[in-house]
Protein backbone atom coordinates (compact mmCIF):
# COMPACT_ATOMS: atom_id res chain seq x y z
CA UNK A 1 -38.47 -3.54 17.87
CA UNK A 2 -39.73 -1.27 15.04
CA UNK A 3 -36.97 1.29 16.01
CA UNK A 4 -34.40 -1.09 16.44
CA UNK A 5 -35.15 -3.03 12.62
CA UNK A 6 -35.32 0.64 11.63
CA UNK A 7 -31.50 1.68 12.57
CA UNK A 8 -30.47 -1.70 11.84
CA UNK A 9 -31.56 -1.48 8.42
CA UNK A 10 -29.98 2.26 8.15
CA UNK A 11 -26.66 0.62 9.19
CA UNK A 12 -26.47 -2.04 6.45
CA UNK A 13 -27.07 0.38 3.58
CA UNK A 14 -25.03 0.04 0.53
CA UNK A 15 -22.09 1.89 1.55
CA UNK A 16 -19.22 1.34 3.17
CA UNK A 17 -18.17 4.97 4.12
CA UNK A 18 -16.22 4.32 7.42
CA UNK A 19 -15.44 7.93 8.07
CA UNK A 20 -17.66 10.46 7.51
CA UNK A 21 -15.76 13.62 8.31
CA UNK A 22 -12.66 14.62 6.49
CA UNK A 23 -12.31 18.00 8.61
CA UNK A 24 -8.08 17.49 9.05
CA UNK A 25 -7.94 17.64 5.13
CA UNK A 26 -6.49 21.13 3.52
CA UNK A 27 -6.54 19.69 0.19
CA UNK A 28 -9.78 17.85 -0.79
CA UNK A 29 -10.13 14.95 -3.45
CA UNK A 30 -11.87 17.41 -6.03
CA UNK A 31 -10.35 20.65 -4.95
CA UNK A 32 -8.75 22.26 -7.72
CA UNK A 33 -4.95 23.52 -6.82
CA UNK A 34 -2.44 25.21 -8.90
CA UNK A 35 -0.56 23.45 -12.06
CA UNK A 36 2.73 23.80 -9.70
CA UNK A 37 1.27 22.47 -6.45
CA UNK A 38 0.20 19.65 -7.90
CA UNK A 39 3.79 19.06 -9.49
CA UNK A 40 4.97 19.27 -6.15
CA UNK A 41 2.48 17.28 -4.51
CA UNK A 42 2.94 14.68 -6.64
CA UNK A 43 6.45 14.45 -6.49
CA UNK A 44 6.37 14.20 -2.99
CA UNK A 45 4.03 11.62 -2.54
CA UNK A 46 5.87 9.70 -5.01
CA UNK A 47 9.52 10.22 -2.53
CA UNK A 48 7.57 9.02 0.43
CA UNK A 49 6.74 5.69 -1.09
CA UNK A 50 9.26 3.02 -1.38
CA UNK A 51 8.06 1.56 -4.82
CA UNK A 52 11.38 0.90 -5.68
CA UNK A 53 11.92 -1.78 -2.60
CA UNK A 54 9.97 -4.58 -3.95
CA UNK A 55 11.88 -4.88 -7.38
CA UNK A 56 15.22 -4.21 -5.82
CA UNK A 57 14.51 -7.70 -3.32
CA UNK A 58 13.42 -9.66 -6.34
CA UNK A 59 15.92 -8.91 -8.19
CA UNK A 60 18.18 -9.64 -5.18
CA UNK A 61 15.94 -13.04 -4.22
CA UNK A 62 16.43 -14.32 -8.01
CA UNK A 63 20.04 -13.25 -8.71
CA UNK A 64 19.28 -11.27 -11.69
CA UNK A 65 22.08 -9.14 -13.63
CA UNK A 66 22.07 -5.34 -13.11
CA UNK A 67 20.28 -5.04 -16.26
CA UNK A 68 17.72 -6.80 -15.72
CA UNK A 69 17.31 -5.77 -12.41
CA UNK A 70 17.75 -1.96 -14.06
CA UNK A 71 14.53 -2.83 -15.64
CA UNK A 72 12.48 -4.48 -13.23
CA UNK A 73 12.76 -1.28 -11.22
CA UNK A 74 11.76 0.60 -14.63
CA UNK A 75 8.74 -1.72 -15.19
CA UNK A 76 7.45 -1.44 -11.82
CA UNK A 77 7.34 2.34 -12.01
CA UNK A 78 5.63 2.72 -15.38
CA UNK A 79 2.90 0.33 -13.84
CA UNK A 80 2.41 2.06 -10.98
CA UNK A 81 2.65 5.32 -12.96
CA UNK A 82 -0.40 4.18 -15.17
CA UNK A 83 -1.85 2.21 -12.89
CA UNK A 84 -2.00 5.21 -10.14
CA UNK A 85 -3.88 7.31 -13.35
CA UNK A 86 -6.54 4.86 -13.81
CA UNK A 87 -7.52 4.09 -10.15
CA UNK A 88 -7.23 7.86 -9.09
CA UNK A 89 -8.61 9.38 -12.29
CA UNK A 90 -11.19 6.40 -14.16
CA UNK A 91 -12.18 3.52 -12.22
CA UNK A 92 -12.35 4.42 -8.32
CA UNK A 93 -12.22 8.32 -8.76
CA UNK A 94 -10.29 8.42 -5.23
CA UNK A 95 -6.68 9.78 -3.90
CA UNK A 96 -4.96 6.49 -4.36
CA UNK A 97 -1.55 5.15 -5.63
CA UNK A 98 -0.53 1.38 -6.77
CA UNK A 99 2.76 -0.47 -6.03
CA UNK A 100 4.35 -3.21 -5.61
CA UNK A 101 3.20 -5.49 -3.16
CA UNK A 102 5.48 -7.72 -0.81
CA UNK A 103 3.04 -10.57 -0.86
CA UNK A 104 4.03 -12.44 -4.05
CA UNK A 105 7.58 -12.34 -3.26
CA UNK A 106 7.99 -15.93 -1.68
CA UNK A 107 5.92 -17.34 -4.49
CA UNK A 108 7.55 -15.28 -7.33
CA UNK A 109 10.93 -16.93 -5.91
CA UNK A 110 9.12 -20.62 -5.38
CA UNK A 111 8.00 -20.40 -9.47
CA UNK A 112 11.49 -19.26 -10.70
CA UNK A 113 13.58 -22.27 -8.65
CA UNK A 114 11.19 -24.52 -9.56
CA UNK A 115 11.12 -23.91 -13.35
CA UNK A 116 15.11 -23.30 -13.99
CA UNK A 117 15.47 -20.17 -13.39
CA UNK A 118 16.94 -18.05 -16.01
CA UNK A 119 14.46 -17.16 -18.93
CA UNK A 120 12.43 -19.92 -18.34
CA UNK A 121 11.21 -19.21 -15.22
CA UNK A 122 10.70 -15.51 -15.31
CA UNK A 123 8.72 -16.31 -18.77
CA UNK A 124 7.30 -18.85 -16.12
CA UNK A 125 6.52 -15.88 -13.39
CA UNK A 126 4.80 -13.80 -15.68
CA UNK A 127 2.98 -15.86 -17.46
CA UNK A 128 1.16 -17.07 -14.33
CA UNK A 129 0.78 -13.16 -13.27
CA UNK A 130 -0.91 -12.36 -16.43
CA UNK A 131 -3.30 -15.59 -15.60
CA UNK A 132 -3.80 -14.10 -12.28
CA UNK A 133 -4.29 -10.62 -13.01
CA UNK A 134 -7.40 -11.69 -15.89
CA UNK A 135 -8.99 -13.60 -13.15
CA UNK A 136 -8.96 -10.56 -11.30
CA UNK A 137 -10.73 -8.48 -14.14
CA UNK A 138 -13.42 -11.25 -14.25
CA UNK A 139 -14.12 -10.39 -10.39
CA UNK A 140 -14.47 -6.65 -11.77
CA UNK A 141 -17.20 -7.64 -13.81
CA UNK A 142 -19.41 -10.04 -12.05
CA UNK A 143 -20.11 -7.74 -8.95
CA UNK A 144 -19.33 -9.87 -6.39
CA UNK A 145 -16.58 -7.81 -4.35
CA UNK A 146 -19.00 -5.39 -2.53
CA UNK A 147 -21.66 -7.74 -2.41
CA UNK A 148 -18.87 -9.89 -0.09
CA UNK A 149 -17.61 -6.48 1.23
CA UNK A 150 -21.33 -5.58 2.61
CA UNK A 151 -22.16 -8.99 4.06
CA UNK A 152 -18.53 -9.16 5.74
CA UNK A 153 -16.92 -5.72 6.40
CA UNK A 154 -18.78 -3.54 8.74
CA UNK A 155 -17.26 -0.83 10.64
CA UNK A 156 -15.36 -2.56 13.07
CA UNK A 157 -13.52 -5.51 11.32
CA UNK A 158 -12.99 -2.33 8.27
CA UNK A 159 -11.34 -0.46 11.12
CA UNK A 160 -9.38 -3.86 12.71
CA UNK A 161 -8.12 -4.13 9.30
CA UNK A 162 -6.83 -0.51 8.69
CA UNK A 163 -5.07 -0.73 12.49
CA UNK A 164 -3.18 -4.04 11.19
CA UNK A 165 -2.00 -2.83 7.63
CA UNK A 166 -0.28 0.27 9.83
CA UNK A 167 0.98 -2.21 12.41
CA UNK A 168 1.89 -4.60 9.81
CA UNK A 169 4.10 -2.59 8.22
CA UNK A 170 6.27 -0.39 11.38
CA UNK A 171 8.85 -3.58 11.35
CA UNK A 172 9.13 -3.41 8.11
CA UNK A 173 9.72 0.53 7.91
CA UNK A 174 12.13 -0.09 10.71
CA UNK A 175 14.08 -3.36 10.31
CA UNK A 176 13.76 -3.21 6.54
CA UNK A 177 14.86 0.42 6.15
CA UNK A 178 17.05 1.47 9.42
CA UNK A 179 17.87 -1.11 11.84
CA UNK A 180 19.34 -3.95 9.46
CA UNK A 181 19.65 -1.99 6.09
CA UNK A 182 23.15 -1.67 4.62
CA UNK A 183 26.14 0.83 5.91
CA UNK A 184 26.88 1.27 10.14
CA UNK A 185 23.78 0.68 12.62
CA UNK A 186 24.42 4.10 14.25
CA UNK A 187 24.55 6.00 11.13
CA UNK A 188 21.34 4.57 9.74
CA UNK A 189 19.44 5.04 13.17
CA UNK A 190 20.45 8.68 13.57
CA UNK A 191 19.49 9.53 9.82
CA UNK A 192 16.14 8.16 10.22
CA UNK A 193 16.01 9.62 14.10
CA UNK A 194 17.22 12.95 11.79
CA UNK A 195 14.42 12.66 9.35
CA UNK A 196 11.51 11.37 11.69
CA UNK A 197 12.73 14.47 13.73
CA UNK A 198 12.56 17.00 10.67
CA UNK A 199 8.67 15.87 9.54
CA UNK A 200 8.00 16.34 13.19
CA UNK A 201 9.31 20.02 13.20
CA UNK A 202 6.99 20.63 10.42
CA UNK A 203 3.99 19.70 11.83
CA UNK A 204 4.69 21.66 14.95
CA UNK A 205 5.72 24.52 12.98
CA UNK A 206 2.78 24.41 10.87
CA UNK A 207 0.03 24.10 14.22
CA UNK A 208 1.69 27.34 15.88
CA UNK A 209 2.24 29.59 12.96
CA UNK A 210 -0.96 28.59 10.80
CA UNK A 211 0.20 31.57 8.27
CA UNK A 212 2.93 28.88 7.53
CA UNK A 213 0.55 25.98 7.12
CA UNK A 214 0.35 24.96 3.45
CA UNK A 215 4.40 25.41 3.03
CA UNK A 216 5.10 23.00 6.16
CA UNK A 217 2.52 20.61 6.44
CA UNK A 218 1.58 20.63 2.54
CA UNK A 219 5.08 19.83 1.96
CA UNK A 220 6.14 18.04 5.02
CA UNK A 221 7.55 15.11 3.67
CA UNK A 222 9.30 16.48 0.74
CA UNK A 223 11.23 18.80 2.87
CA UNK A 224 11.85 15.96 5.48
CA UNK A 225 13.52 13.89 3.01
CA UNK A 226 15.59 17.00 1.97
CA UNK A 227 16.63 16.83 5.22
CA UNK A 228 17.73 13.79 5.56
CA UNK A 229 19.15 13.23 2.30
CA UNK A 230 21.62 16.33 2.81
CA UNK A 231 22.64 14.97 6.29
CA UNK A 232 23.40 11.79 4.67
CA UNK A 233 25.35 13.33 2.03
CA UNK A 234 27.44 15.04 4.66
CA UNK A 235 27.97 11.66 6.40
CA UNK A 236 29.31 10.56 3.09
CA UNK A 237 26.10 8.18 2.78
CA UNK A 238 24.61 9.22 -0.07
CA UNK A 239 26.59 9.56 -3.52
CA UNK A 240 25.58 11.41 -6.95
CA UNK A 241 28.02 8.45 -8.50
CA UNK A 242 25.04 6.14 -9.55
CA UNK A 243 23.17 9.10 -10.96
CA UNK A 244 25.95 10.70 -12.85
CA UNK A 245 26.26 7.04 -14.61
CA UNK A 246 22.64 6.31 -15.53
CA UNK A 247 21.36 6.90 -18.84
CA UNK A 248 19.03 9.79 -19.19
CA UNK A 249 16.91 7.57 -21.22
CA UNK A 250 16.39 3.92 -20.97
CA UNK A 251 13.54 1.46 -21.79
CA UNK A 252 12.02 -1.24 -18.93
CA UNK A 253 12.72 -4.61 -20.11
CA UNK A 254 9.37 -5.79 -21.32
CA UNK A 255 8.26 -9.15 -20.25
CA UNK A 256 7.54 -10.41 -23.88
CA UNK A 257 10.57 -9.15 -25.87
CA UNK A 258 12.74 -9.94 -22.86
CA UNK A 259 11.29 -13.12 -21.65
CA UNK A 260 8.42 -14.47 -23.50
CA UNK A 261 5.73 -15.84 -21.90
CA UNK A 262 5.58 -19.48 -20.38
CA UNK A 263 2.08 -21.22 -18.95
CA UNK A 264 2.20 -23.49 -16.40
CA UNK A 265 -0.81 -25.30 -14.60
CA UNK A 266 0.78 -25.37 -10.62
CA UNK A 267 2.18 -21.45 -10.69
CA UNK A 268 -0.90 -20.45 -12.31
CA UNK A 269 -2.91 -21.82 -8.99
CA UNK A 270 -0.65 -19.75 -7.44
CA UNK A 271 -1.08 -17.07 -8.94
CA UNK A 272 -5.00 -17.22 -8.27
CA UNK A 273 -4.47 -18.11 -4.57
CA UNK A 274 -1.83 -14.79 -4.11
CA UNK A 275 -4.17 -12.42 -5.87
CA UNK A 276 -7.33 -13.29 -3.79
CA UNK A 277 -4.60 -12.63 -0.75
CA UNK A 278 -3.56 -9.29 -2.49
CA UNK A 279 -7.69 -8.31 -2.96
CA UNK A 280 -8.05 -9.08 0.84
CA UNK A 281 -4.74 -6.62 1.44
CA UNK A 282 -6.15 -3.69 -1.36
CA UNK A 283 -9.53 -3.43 0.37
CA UNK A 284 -7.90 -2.87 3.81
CA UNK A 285 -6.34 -0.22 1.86
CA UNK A 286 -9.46 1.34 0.26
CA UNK A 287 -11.23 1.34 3.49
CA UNK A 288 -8.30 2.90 5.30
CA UNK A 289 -8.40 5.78 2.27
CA UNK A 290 -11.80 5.99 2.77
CA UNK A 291 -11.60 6.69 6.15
CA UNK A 292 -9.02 9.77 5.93
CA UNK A 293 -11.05 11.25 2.99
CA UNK A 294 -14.43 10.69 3.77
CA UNK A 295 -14.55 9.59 0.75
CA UNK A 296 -17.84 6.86 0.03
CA UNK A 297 -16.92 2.94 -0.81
CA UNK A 298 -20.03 2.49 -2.73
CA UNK A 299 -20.43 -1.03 -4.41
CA UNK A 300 -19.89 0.57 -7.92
CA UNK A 301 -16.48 2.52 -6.84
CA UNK A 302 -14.84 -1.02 -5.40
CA UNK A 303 -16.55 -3.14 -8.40
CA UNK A 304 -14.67 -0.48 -10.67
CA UNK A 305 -11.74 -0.35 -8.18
CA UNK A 306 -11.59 -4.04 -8.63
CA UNK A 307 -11.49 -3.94 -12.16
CA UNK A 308 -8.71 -1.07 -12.15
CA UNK A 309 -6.81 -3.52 -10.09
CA UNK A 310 -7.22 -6.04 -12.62
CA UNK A 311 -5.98 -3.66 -15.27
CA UNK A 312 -3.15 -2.30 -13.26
CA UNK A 313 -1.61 -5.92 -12.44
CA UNK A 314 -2.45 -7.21 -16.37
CA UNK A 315 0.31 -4.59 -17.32
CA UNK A 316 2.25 -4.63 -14.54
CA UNK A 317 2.82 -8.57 -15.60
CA UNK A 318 2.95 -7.49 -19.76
CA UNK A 319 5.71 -4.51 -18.89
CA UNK A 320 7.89 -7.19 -16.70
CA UNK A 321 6.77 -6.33 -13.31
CA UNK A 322 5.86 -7.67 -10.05
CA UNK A 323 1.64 -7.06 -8.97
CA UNK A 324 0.92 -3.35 -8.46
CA UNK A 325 -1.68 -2.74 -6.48
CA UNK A 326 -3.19 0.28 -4.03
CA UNK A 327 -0.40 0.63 -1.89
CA UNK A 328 -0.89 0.88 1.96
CA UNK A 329 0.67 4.05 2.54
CA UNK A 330 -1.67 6.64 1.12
CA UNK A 331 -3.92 6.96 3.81
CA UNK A 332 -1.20 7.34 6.33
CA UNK A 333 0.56 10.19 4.02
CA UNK A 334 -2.53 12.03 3.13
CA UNK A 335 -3.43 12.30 6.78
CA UNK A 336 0.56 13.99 7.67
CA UNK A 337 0.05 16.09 4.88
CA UNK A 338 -3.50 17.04 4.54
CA UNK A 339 -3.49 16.51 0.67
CA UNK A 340 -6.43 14.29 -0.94
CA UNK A 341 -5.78 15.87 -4.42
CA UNK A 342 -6.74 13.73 -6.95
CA UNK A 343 -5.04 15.93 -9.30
CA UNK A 344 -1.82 15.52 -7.27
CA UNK A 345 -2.63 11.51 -7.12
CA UNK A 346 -2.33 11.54 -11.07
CA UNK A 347 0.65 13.93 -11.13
CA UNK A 348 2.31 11.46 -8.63
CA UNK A 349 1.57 8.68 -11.68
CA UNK A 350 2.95 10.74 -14.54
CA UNK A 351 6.06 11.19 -12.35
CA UNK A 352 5.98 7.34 -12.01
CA UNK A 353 6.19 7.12 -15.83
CA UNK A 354 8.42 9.65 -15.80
CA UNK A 355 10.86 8.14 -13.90
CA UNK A 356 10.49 4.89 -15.60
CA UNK A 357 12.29 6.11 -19.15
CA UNK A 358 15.04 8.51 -17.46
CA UNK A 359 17.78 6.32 -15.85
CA UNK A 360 18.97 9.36 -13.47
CA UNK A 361 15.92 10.75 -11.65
CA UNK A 362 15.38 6.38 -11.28
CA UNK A 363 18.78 6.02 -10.13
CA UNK A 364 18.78 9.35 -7.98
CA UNK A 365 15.65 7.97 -6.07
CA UNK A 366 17.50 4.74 -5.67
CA UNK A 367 20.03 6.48 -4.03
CA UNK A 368 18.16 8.03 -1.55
CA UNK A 369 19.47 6.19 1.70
CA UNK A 370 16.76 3.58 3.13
CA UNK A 371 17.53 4.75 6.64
CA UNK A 372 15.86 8.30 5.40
CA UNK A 373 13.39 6.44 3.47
CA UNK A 374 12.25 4.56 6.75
CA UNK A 375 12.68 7.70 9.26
CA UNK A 376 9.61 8.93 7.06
CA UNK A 377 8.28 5.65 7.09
CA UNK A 378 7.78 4.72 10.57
CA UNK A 379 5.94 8.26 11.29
CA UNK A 380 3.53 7.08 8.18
CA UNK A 381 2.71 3.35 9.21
CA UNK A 382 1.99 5.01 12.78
CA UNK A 383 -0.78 7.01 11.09
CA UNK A 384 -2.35 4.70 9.26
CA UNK A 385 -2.74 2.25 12.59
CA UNK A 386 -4.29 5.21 14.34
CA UNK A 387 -6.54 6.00 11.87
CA UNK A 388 -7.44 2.19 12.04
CA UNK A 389 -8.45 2.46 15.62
CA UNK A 390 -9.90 6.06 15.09
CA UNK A 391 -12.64 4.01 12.74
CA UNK A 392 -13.05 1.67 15.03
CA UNK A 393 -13.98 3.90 18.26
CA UNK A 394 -17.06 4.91 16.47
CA UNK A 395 -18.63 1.88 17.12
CA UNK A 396 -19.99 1.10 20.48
CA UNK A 397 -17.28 -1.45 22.09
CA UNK A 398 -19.35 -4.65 23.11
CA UNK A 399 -17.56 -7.55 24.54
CA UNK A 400 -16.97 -9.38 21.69
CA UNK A 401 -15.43 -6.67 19.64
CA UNK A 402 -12.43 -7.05 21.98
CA UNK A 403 -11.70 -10.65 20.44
CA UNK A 404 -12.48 -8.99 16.75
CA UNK A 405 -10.08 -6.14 17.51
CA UNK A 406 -7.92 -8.06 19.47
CA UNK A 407 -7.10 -11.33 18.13
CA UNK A 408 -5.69 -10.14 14.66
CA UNK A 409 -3.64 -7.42 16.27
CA UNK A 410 -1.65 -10.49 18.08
CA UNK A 411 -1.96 -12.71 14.83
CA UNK A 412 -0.13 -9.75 12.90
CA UNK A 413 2.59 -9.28 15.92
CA UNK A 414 2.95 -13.23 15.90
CA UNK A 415 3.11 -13.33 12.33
CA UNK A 416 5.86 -10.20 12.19
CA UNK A 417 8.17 -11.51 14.85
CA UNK A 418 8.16 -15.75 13.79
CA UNK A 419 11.09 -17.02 12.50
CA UNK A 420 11.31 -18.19 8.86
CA UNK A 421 12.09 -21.72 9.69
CA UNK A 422 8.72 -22.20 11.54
CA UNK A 423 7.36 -20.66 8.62
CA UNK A 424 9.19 -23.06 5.92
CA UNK A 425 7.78 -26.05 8.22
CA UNK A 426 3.36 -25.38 7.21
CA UNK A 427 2.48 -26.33 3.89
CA UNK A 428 3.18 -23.90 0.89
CA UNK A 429 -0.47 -22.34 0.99
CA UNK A 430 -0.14 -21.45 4.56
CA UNK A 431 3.41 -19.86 3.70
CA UNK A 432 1.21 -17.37 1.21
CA UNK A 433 -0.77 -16.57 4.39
CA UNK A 434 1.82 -16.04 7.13
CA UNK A 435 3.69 -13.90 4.61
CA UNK A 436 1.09 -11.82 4.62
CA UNK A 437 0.01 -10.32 8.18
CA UNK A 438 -2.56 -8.31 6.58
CA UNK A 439 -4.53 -10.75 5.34
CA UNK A 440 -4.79 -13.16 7.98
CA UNK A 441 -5.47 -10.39 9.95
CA UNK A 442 -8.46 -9.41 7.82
CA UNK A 443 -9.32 -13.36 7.29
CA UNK A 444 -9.44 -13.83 10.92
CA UNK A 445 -11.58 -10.69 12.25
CA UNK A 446 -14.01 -11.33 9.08
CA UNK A 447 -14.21 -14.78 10.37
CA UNK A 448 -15.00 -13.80 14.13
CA UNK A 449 -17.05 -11.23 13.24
CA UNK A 450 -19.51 -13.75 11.66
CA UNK A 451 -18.62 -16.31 14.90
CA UNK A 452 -19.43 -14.19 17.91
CA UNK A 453 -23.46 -13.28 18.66
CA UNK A 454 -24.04 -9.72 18.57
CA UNK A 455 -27.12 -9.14 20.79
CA UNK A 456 -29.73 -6.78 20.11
CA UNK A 457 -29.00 -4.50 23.03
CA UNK A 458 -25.29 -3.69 21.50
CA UNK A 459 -26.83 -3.37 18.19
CA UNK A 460 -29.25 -0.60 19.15
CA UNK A 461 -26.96 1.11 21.14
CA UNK A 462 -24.22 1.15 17.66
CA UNK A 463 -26.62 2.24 15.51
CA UNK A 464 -28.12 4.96 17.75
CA UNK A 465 -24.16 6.40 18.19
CA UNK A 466 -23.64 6.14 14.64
CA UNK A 467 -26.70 8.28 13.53
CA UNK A 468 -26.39 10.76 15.96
């Protein structure tokens, strides 16, 4: 019993590293690379994320003028940009990105009818984001995030959670960007078959001729967007009209000189309830970052991650912009690439802010065709859910971890595949949940976890594989 309180105790230390070997990394978090790589790098890991999506359906989902919709998309990149800066380079000190989050979008809508619309309710929208995002900030400073992380979020339910936030998202890279995306169904499916197809070549290209490594896995995605984006323009599916047009410089539409700011008592609660759902949804994402890198989630790096967080969303909401927050991709395009730079994390953020004053190199990533966008991001998602269930082989598989694994994988299929009207039907907190597969996912294997008796026998034999 000695032994067993022994390795029991050595499991519950105070981190929450999930991964401990980082071998398939060529670019380490701290290792220093040239001035152009991490250009590059940057850039490309800013292509392979579709930050732009989330403003583009809000603007859509509350009819707004191109202007304003202009600047949404501006907004949301200069938070991201900063935001990315702070997380990577001050606060969590790890390879990660922010952006826009899909979870507030049923509630952003919700506040706006309900208040008016027009200026009203988006002075309405982020007035109750700025609310939301100081509550937030208070959770950075009273240290209660990793306590709740430690008591909650072992290995296994950290691993369930990284497998749904890739699973989560495949519909979404492939309804949302190829199969019901804009322009002929055949076109879009063989553009994203075209640029899946293309990142594939790479990797095989770069595990037989290793002397061509760092060109075609370090740069895998940018070149597999290249790809794609010249087929497209061949097909007559992707047009320089839109960039040609836009400004070369042009300012985001601040929420304050734009809007003003408008509080409300019922879309500040909210607000409080949809950032507690976006913390749940950011942690999966730390853990699953953590788990590529090797990287350590010690309570002080996820207290200060949950301050950056605050931070990030505080001016996402004061530059006129939806929540940005660490965005569920980076683990899944670190591990195709191989590159954990922290210097190319921050270079991905200044070309966030970049892109947020000069209209063209916005508009020209807007123009990318979605159908490329989601060939890229299908192969992505895929590696984030296998990292997910990478995490969670390291634990010995007892009978109960089949319900912990098991049950939110169905929840987050169930949740993916029902029909809005079923949806519409459950009261208005529920909707926050089901439109969120990620975090009833986490919600419900935290919850079983804590449910179902581990015995001592399974314990032992966990602990023994884990320090071996």
């Amino acid at each position: 019993m000695k032994i067993l309180a022994k390795k029991v105790t050595q499991e519950s230390s105070k981190s929450f590293n999930i991964d401990k070997s980082a071998d398939q990394l060529m670019v380490t978090p701290d290792a220093d690379i040239s001035t152009g790589q991490t250009v590059l790098l940057g850039l490309q890991h800013l292509l392979a994320m579709d930050v732009y999506v989330v403003p583009i359906i809000v603007a859509g989902m509350l009819s707004l003028p191109l202007d304003n919709k202009m600047g949404l998309i501006q907004a949301t990149f200069l938070a991201a940009g900063i935001g990315t800066i702070l997380q990577t380079g001050v606060f969590m000190k790890m390879p990660v990105t922010q952006g826009a989050s899909f979870v507030p979008l049923g509630a952003l809508a919700g506040i706006y009818a309900a208040t008016g619309g027009g200026t009203t309710g988006m002075a309405t929208i982020f007035g109750s984001l700025i609310i939301g995002a100081l509550f937030v900030l208070i959770l950075g400073f009273t240290n209660v995030v990793p306590k709740l992380i430690h008591k909650f979020v072992p290995s296994l339910v950290g691993g369930t959670i990284i497998t749904n936030v890739g699973l989560s998202l495949i519909p979404s890279a492939l309804n949302d960007n190829i199969f019901q995306a804009s322009g002929r169904l055949n076109t879009n499916v063989l553009l994203g078959l075209i640029t899946a197809g293309a990142l594939v070549v790479c990797v095989i290209i770069s595990l037989h001729f290793p002397q061509y490594n760092r060109i075609f896995r370090l740069g895998s995605i940018l070149i597999a967007l290249t790809v794609g984006t010249i087929v497209a323009a061949i097909m007559g599916q992707f047009s320089f009209q839109s960039v040609l047009s836009a400004p070369w410089f042009s300012l985001p539409k601040f929420a304050m000189t734009s809007y003003g700011l408008r509080f409300s008592l019922s879309p500040i609660l909210t607000m409080l309830i949809i950032y507690m759902v976006l913390m749940t949804e950011t942690t999966g994402t730390w853990f699953a970052v953590s788990a590529v890198t090797g990287t350590k989630l010690t309570p002080k790096r996820i207290n200060r991650g949950v301050f950056g967080e605050g931070i990030s969303c505080l001016l996402s909401a004061l530059f006129g912009a939806t929540p940005v927050t660490g965005y569920s991709t980076n683990a899944g395009i670190i591990s195709i690439t191989g590159v954990a730079s922290k210097k190319a994390f921050i270079s991905a953020g200044v070309w966030f802010i970049l892109f947020s004053f000069v209209g063209k190199l916005s508009a020209l990533l807007a123009a990318i065709p979605s159908a490329v966008i989601g060939g890229v991001f299908a192969i992505i998602c895929s590696t984030i859910m296998l990292n997910g269930l990478r995490v969670v082989s390291q634990s010995h598989f007892a009978e109960r971890d089949l319900y912990i694994l098991g049950m939110p994988i169905i929840l987050t299929l169930a949740l993916v595949l029902m029909p809005s009207g079923l949806k519409n039907e459950v009261p208005t907190f529920c909707q926050y949940l089901l439109d969120s597969p990620i975090a009833t996912a986490a919600i419900t294997a935290i919850i079983l976890n804590q449910l179902l008796p581990e015995n001592s026998q399974s314990v032992l034999k966990r602990t023994i594989k884990t320090t071996k």
